[in-house]
PDB file of N, CA and C in Angstrom:
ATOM      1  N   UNK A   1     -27.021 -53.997  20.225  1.00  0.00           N
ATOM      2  CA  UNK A   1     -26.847 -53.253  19.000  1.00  0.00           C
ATOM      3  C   UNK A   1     -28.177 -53.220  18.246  1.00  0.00           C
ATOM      4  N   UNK A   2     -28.713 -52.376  17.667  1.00  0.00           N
ATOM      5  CA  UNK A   2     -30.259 -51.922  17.085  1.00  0.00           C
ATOM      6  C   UNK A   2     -29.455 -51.878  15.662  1.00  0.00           C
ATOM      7  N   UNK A   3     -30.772 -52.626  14.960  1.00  0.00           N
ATOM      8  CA  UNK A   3     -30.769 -53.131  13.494  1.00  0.00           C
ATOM      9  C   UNK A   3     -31.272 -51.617  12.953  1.00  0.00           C
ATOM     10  N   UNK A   4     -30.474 -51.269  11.854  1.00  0.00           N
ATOM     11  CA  UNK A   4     -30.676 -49.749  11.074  1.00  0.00           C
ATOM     12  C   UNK A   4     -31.329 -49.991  10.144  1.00  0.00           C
ATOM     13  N   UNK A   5     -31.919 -51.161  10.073  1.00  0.00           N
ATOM     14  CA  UNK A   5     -33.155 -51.441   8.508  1.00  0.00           C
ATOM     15  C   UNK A   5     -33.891 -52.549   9.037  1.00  0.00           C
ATOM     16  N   UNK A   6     -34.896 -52.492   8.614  1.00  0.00           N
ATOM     17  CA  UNK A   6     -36.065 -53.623   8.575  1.00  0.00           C
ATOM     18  C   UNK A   6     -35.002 -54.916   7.914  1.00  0.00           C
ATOM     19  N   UNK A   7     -35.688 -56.218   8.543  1.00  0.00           N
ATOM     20  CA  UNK A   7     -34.656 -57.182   7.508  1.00  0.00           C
ATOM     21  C   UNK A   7     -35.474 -57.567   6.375  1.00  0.00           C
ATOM     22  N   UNK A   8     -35.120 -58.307   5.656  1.00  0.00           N
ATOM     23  CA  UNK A   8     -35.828 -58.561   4.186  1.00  0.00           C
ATOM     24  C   UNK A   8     -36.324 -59.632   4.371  1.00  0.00           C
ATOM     25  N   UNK A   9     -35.883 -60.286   4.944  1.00  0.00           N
ATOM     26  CA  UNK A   9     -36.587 -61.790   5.977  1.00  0.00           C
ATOM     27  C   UNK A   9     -37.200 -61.174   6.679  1.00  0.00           C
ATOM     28  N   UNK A  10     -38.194 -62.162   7.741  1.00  0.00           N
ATOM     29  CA  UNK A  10     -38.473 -62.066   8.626  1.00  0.00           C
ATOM     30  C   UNK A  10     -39.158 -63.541   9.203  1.00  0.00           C
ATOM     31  N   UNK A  11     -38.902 -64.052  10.204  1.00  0.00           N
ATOM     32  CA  UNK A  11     -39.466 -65.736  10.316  1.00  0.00           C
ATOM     33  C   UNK A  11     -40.110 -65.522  11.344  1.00  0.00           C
ATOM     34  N   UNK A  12     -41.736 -66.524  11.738  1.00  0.00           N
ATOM     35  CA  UNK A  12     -42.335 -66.239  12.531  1.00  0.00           C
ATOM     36  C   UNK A  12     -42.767 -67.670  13.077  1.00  0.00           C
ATOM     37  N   UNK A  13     -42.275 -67.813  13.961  1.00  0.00           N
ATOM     38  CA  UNK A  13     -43.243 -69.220  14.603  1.00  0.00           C
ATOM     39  C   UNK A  13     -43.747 -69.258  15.742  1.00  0.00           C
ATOM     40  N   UNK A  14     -45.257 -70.176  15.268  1.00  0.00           N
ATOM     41  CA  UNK A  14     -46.430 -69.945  15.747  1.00  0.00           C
ATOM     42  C   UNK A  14     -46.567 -71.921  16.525  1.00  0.00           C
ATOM     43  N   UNK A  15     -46.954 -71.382  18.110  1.00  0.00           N
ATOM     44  CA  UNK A  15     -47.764 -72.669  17.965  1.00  0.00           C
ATOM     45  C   UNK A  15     -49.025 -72.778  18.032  1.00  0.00           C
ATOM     46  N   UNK A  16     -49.546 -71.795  17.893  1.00  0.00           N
ATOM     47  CA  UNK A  16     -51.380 -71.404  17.468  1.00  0.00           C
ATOM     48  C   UNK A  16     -51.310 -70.408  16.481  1.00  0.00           C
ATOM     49  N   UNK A  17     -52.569 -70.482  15.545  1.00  0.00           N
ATOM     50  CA  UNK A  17     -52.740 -69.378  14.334  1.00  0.00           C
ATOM     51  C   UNK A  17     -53.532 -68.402  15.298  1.00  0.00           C
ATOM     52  N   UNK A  18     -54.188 -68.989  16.129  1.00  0.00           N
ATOM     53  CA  UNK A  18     -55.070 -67.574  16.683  1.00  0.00           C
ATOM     54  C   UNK A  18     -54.535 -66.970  17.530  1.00  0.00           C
ATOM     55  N   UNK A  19     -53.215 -67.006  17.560  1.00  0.00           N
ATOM     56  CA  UNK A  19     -52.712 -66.179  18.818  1.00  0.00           C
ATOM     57  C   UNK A  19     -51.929 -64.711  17.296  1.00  0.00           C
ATOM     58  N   UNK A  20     -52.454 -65.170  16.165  1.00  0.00           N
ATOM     59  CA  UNK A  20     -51.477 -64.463  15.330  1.00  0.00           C
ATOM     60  C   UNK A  20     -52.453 -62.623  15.067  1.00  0.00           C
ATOM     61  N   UNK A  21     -53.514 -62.519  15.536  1.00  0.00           N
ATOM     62  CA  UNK A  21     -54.135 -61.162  15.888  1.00  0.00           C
ATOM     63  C   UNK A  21     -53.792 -60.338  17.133  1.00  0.00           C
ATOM     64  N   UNK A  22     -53.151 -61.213  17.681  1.00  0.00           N
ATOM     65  CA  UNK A  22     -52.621 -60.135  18.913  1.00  0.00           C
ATOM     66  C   UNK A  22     -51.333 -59.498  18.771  1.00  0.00           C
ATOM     67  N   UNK A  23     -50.372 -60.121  17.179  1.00  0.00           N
ATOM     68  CA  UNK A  23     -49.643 -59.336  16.837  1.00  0.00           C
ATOM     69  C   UNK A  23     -50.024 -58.637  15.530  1.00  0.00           C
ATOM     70  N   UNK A  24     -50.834 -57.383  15.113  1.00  0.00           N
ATOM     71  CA  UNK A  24     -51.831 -56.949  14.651  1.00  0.00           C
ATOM     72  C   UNK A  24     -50.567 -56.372  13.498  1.00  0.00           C
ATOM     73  N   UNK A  25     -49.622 -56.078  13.455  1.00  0.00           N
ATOM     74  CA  UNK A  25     -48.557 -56.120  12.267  1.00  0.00           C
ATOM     75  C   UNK A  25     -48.153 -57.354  11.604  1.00  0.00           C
ATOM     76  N   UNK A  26     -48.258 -58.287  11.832  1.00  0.00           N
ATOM     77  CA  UNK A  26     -47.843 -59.322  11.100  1.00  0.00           C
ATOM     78  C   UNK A  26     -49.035 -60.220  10.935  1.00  0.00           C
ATOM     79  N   UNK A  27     -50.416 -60.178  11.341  1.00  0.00           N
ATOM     80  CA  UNK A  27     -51.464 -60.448  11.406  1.00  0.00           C
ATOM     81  C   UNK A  27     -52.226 -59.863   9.710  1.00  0.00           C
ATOM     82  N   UNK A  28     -51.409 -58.813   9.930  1.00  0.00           N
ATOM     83  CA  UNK A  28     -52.199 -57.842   8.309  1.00  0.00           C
ATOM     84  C   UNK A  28     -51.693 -58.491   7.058  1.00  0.00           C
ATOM     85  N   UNK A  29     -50.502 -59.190   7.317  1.00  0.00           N
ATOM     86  CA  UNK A  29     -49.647 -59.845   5.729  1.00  0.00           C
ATOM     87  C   UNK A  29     -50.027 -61.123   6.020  1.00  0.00           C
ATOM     88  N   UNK A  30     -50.682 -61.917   6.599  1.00  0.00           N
ATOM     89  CA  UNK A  30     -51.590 -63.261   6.520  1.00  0.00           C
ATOM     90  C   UNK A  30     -53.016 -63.229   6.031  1.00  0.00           C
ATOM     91  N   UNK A  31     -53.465 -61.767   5.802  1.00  0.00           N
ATOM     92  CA  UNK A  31     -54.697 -62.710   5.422  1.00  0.00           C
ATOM     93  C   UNK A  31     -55.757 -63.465   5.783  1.00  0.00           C
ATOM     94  N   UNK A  32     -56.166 -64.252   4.791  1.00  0.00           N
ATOM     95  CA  UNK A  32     -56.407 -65.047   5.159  1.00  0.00           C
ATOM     96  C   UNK A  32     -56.017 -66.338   4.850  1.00  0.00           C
ATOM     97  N   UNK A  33     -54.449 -66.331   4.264  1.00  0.00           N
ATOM     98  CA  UNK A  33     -53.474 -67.603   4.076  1.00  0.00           C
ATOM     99  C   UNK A  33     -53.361 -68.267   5.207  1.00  0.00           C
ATOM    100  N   UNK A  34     -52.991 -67.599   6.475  1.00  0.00           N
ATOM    101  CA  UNK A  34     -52.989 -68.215   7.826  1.00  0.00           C
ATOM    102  C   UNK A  34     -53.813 -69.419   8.608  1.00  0.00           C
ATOM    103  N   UNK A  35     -53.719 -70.181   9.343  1.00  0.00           N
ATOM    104  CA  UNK A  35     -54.900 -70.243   9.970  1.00  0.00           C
ATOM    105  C   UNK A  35     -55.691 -71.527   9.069  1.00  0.00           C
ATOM    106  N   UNK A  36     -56.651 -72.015   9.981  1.00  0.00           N
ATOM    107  CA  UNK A  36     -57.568 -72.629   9.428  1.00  0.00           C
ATOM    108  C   UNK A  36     -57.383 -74.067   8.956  1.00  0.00           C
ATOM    109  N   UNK A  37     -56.177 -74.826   9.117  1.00  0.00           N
ATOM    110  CA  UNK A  37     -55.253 -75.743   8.696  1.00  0.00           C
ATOM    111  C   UNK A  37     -54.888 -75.378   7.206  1.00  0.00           C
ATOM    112  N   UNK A  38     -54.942 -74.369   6.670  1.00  0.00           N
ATOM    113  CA  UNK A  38     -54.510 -74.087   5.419  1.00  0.00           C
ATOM    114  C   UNK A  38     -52.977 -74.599   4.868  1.00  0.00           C
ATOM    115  N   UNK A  39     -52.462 -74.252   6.030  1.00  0.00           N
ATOM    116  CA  UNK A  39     -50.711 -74.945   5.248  1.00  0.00           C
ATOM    117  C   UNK A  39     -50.031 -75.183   6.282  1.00  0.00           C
ATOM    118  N   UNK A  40     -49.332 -75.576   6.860  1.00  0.00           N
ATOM    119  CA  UNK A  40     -47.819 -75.429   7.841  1.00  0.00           C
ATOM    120  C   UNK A  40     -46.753 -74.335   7.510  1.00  0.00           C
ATOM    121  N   UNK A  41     -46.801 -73.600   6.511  1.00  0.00           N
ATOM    122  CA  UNK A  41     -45.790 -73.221   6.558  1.00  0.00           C
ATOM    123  C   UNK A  41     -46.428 -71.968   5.456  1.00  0.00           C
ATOM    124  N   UNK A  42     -46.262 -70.862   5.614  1.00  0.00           N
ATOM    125  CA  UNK A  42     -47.085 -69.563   4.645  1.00  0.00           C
ATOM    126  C   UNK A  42     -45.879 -68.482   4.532  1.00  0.00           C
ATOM    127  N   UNK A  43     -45.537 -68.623   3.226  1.00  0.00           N
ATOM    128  CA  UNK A  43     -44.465 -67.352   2.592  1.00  0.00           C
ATOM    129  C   UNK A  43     -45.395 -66.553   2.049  1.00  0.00           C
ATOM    130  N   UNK A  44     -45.051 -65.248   2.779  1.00  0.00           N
ATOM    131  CA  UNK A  44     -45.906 -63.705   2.221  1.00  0.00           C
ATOM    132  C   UNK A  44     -44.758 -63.184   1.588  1.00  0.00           C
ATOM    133  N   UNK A  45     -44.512 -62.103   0.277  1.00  0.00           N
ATOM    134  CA  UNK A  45     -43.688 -61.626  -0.132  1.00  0.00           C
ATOM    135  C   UNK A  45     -44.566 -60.151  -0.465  1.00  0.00           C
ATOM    136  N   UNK A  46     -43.827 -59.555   0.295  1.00  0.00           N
ATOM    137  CA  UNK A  46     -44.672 -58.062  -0.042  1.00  0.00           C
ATOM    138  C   UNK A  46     -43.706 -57.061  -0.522  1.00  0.00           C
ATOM    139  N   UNK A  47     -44.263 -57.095  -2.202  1.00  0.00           N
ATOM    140  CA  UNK A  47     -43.277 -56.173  -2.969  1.00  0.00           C
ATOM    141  C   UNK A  47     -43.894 -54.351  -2.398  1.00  0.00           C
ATOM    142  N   UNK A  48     -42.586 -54.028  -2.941  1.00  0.00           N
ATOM    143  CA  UNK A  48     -42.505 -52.331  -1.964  1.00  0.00           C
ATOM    144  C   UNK A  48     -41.406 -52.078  -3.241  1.00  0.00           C
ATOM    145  N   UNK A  49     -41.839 -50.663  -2.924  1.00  0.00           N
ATOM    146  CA  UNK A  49     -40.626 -49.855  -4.133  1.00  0.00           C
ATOM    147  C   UNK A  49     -39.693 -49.865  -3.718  1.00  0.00           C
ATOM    148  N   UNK A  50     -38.432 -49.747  -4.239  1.00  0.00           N
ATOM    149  CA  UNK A  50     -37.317 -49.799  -3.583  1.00  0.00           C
ATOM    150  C   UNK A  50     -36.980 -50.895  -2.405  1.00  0.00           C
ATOM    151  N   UNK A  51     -37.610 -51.618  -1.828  1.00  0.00           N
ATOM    152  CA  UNK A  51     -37.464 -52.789  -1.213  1.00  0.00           C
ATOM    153  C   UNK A  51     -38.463 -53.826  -1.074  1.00  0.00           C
ATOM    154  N   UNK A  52     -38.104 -55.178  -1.277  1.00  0.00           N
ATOM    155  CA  UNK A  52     -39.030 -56.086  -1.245  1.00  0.00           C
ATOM    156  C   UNK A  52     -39.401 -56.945   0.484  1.00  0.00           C
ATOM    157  N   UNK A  53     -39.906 -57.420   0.986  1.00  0.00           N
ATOM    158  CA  UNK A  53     -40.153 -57.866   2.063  1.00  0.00           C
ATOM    159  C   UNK A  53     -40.961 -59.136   2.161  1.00  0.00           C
ATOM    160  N   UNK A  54     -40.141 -59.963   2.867  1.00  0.00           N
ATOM    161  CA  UNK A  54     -40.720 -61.628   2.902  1.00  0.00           C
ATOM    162  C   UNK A  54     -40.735 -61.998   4.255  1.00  0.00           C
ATOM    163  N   UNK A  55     -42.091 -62.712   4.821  1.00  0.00           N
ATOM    164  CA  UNK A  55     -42.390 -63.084   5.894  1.00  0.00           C
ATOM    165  C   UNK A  55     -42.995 -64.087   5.943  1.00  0.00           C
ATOM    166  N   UNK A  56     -42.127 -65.223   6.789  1.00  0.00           N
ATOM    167  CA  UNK A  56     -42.384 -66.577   6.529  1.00  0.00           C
ATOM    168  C   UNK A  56     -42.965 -67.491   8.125  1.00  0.00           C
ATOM    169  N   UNK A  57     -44.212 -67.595   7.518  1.00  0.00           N
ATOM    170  CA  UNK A  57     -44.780 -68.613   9.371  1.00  0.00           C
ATOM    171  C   UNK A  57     -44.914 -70.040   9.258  1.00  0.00           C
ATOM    172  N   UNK A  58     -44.161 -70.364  10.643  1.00  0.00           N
ATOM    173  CA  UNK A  58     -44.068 -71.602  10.441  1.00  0.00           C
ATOM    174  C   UNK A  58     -45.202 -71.870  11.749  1.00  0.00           C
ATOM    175  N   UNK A  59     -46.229 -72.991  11.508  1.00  0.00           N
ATOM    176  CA  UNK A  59     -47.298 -73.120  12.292  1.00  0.00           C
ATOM    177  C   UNK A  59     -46.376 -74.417  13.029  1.00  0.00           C
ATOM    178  N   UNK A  60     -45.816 -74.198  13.982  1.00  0.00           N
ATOM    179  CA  UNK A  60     -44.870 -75.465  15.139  1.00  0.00           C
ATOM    180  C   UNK A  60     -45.947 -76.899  14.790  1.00  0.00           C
ATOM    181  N   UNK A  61     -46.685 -77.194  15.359  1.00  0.00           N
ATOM    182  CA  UNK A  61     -47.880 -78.583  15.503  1.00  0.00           C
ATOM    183  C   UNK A  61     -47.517 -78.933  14.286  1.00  0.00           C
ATOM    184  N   UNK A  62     -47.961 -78.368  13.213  1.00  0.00           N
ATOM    185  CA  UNK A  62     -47.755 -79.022  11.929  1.00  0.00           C
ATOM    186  C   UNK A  62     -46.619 -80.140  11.421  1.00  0.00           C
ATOM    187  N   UNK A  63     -45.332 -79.863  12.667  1.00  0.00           N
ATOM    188  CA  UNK A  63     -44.222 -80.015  12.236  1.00  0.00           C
ATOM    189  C   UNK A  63     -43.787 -80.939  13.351  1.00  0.00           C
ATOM    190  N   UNK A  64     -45.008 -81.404  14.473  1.00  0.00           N
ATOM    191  CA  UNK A  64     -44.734 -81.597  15.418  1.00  0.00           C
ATOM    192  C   UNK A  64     -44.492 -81.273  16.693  1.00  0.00           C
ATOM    193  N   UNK A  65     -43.774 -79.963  16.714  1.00  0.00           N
ATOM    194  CA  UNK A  65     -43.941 -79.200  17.385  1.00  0.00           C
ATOM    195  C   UNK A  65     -42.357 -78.760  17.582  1.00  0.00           C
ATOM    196  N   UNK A  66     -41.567 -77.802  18.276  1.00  0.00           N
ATOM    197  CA  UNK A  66     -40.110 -77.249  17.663  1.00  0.00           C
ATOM    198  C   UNK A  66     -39.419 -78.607  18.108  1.00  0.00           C
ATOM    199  N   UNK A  67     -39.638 -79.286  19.166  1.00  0.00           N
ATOM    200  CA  UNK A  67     -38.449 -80.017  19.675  1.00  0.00           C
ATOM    201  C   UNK A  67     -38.148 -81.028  18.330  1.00  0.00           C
ATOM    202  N   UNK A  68     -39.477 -81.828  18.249  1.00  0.00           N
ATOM    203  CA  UNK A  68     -39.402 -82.748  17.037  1.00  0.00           C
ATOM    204  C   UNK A  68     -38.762 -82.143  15.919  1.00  0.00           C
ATOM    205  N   UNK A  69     -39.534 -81.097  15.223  1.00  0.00           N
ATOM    206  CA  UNK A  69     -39.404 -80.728  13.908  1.00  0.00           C
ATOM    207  C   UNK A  69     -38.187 -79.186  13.621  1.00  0.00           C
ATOM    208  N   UNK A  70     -37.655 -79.257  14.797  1.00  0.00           N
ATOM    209  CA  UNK A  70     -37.364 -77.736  14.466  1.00  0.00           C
ATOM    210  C   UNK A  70     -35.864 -77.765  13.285  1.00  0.00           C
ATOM    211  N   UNK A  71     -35.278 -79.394  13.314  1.00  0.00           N
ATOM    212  CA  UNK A  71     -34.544 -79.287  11.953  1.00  0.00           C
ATOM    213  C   UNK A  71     -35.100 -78.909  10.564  1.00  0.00           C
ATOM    214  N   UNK A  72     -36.459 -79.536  11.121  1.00  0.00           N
ATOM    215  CA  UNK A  72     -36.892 -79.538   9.173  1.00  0.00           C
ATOM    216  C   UNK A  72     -37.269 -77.459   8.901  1.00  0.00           C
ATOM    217  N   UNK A  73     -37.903 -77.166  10.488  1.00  0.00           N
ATOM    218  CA  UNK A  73     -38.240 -75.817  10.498  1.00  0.00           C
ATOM    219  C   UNK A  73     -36.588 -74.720   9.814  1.00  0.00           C
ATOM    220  N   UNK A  74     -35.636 -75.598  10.200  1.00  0.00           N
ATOM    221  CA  UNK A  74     -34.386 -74.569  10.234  1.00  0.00           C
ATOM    222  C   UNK A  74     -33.761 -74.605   8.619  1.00  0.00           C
ATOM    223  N   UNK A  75     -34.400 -76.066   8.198  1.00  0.00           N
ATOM    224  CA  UNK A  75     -33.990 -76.577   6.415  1.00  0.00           C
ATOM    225  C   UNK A  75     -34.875 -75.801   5.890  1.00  0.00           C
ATOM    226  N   UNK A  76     -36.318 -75.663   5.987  1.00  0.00           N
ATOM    227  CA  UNK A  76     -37.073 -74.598   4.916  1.00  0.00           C
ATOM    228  C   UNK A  76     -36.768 -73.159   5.130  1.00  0.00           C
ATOM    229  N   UNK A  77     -36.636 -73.074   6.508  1.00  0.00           N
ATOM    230  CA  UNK A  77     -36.314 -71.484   6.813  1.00  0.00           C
ATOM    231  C   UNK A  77     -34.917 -71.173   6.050  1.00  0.00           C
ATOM    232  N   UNK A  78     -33.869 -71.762   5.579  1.00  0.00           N
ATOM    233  CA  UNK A  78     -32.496 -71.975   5.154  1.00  0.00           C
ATOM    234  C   UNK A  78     -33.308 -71.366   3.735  1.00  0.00           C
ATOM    235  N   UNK A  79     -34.098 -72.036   3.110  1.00  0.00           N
ATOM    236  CA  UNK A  79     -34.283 -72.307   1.760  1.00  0.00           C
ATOM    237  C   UNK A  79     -34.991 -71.235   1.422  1.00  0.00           C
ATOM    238  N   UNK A  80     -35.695 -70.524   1.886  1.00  0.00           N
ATOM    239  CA  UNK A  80     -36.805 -69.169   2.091  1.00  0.00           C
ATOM    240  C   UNK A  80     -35.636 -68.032   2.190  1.00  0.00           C
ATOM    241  N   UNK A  81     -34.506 -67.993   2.763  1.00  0.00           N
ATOM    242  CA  UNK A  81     -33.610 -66.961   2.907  1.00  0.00           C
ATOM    243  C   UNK A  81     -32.640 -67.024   1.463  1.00  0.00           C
ATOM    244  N   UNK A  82     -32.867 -68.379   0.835  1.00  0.00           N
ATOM    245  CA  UNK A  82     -31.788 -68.808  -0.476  1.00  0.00           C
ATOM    246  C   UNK A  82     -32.705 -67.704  -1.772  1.00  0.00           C
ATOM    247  N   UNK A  83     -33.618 -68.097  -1.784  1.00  0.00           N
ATOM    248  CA  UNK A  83     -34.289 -66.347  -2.970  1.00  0.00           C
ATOM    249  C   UNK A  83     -35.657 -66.317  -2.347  1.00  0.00           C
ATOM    250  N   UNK A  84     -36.227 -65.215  -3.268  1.00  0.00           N
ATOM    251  CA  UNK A  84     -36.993 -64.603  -2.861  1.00  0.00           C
ATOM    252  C   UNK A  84     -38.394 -65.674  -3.339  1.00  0.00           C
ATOM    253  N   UNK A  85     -38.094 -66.035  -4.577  1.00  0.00           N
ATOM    254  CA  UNK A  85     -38.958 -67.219  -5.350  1.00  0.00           C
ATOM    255  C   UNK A  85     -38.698 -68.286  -5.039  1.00  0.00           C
ATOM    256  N   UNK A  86     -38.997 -69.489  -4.007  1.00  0.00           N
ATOM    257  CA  UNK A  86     -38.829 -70.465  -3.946  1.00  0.00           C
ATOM    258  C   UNK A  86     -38.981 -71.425  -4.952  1.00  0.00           C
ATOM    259  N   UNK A  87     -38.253 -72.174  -5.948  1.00  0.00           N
ATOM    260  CA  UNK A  87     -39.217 -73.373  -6.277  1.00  0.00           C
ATOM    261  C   UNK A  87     -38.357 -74.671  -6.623  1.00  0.00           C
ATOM    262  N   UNK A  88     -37.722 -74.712  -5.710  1.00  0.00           N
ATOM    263  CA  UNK A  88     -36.890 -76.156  -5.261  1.00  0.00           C
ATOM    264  C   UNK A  88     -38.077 -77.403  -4.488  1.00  0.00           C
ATOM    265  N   UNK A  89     -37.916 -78.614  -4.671  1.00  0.00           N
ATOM    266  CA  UNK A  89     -38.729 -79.174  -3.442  1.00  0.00           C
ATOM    267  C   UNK A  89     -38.387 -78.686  -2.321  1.00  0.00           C
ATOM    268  N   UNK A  90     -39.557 -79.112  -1.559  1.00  0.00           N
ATOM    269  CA  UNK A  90     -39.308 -79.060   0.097  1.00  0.00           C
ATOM    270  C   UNK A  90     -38.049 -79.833   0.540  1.00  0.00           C
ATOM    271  N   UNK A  91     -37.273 -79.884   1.428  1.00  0.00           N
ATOM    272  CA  UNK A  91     -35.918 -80.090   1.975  1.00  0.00           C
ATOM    273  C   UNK A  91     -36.985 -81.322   3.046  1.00  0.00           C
ATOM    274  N   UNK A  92     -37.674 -81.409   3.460  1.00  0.00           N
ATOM    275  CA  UNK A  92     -38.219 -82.329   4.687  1.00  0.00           C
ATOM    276  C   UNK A  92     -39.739 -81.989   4.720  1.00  0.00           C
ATOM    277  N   UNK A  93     -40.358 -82.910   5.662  1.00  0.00           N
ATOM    278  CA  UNK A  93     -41.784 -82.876   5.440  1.00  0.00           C
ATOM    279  C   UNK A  93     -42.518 -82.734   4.512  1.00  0.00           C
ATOM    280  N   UNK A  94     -42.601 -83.820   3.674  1.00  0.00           N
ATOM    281  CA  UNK A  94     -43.402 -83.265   2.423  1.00  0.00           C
ATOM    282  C   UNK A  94     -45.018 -83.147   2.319  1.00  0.00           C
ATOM    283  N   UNK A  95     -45.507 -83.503   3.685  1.00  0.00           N
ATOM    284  CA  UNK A  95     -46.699 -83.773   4.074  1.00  0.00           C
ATOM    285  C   UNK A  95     -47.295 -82.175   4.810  1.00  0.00           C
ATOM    286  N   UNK A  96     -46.465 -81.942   5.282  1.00  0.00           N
ATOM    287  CA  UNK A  96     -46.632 -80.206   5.691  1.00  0.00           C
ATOM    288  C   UNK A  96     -46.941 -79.036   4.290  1.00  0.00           C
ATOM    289  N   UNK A  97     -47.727 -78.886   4.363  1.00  0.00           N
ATOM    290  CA  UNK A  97     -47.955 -78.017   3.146  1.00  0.00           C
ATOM    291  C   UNK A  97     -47.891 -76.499   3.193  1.00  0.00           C
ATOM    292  N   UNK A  98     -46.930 -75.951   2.105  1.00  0.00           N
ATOM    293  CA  UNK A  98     -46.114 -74.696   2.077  1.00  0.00           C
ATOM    294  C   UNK A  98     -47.015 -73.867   1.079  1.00  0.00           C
ATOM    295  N   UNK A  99     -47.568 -72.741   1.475  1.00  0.00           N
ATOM    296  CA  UNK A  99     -48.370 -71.683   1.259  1.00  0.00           C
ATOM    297  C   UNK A  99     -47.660 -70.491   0.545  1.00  0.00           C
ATOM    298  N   UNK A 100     -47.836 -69.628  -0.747  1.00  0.00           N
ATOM    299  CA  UNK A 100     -47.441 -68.722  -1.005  1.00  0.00           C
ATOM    300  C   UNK A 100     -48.013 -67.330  -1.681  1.00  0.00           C
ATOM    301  N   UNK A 101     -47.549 -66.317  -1.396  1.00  0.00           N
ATOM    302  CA  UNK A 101     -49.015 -65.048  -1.472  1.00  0.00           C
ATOM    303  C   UNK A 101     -47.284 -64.106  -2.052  1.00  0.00           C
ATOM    304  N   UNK A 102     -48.085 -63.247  -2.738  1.00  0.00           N
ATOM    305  CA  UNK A 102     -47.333 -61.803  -3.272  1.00  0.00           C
ATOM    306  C   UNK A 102     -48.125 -60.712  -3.158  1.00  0.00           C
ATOM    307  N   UNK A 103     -47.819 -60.173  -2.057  1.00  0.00           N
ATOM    308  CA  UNK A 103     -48.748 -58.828  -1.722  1.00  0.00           C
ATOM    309  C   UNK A 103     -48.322 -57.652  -2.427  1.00  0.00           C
ATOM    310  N   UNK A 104     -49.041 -57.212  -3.620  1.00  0.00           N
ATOM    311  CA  UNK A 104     -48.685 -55.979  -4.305  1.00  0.00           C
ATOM    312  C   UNK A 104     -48.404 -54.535  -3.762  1.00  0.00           C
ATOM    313  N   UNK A 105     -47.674 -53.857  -4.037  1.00  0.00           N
ATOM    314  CA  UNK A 105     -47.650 -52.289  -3.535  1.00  0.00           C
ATOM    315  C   UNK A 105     -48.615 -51.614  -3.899  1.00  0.00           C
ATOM    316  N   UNK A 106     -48.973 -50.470  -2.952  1.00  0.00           N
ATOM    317  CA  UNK A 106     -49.829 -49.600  -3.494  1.00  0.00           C
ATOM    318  C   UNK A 106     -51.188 -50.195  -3.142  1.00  0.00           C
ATOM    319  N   UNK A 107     -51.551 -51.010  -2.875  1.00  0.00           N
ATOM    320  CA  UNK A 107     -52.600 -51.696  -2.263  1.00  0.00           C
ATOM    321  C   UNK A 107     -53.183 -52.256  -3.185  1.00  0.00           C
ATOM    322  N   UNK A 108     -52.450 -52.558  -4.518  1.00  0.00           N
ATOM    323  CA  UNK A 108     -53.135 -53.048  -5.531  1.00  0.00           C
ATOM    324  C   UNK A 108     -53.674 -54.703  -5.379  1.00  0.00           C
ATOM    325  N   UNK A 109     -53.383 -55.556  -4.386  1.00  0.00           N
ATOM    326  CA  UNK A 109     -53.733 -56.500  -4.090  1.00  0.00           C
ATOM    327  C   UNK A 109     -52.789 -57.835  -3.678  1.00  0.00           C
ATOM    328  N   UNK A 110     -53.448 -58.457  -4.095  1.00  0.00           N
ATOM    329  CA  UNK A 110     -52.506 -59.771  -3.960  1.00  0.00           C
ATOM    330  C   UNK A 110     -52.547 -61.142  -4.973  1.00  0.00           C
ATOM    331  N   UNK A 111     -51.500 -61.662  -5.674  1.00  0.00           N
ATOM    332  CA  UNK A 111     -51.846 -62.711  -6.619  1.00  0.00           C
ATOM    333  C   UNK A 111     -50.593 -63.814  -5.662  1.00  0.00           C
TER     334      UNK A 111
END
């Protein structure tokens, strides 16, 4: 069955940041938040008229890697789908550090 809308989520896990240019669409809403040991975990929220869009990467290693960590991966990913503004603590790993960007419409930027 084929999805009739983009979802408003979207979750991405990575067990390398540099493998994240060879997907050159989801490569463009990182930035340069991605990567670099910058965070474990990077929420992009890219406001759009009429619909908003959130895309959330989880860097695997950071977390251990899925087998170890993929509860704590499935508790923040839980909490990222709960609103659009996170600002509850982290649910697990508090040592993994959670990244957040608001990409403006219109190309007006990003705060």
């Amino acid at each position: 069955m084929e999805q009739s809308a983009q979802a408003a989520i979207t979750i991405v896990l990575l067990n390398r940041w540099d493998t994240l240019p060879n997907m050159p669409d989801l490569d463009a809403f990182c930035a340069d938040d991605c990567g670099k040991g910058a965070a474990g975990q990077v929420s992009i929220t890219q406001m759009r008229y009429r619909r908003t869009r959130k895309i959330v990467f989880f860097h695997l290693p950071d977390f251990g890697g899925f087998e170890v960590g993929k509860d704590c991966v499935i508790a923040r990913a839980a909490q990222e789908f709960q609103s659009i503004r996170v600002t509850d603590p982290l649910p697990c790993a508090p040592d993994v550090r959670r990244s957040t960007a608001w990409q403006l419409p219109a190309g007006l930027g990003r705060i």
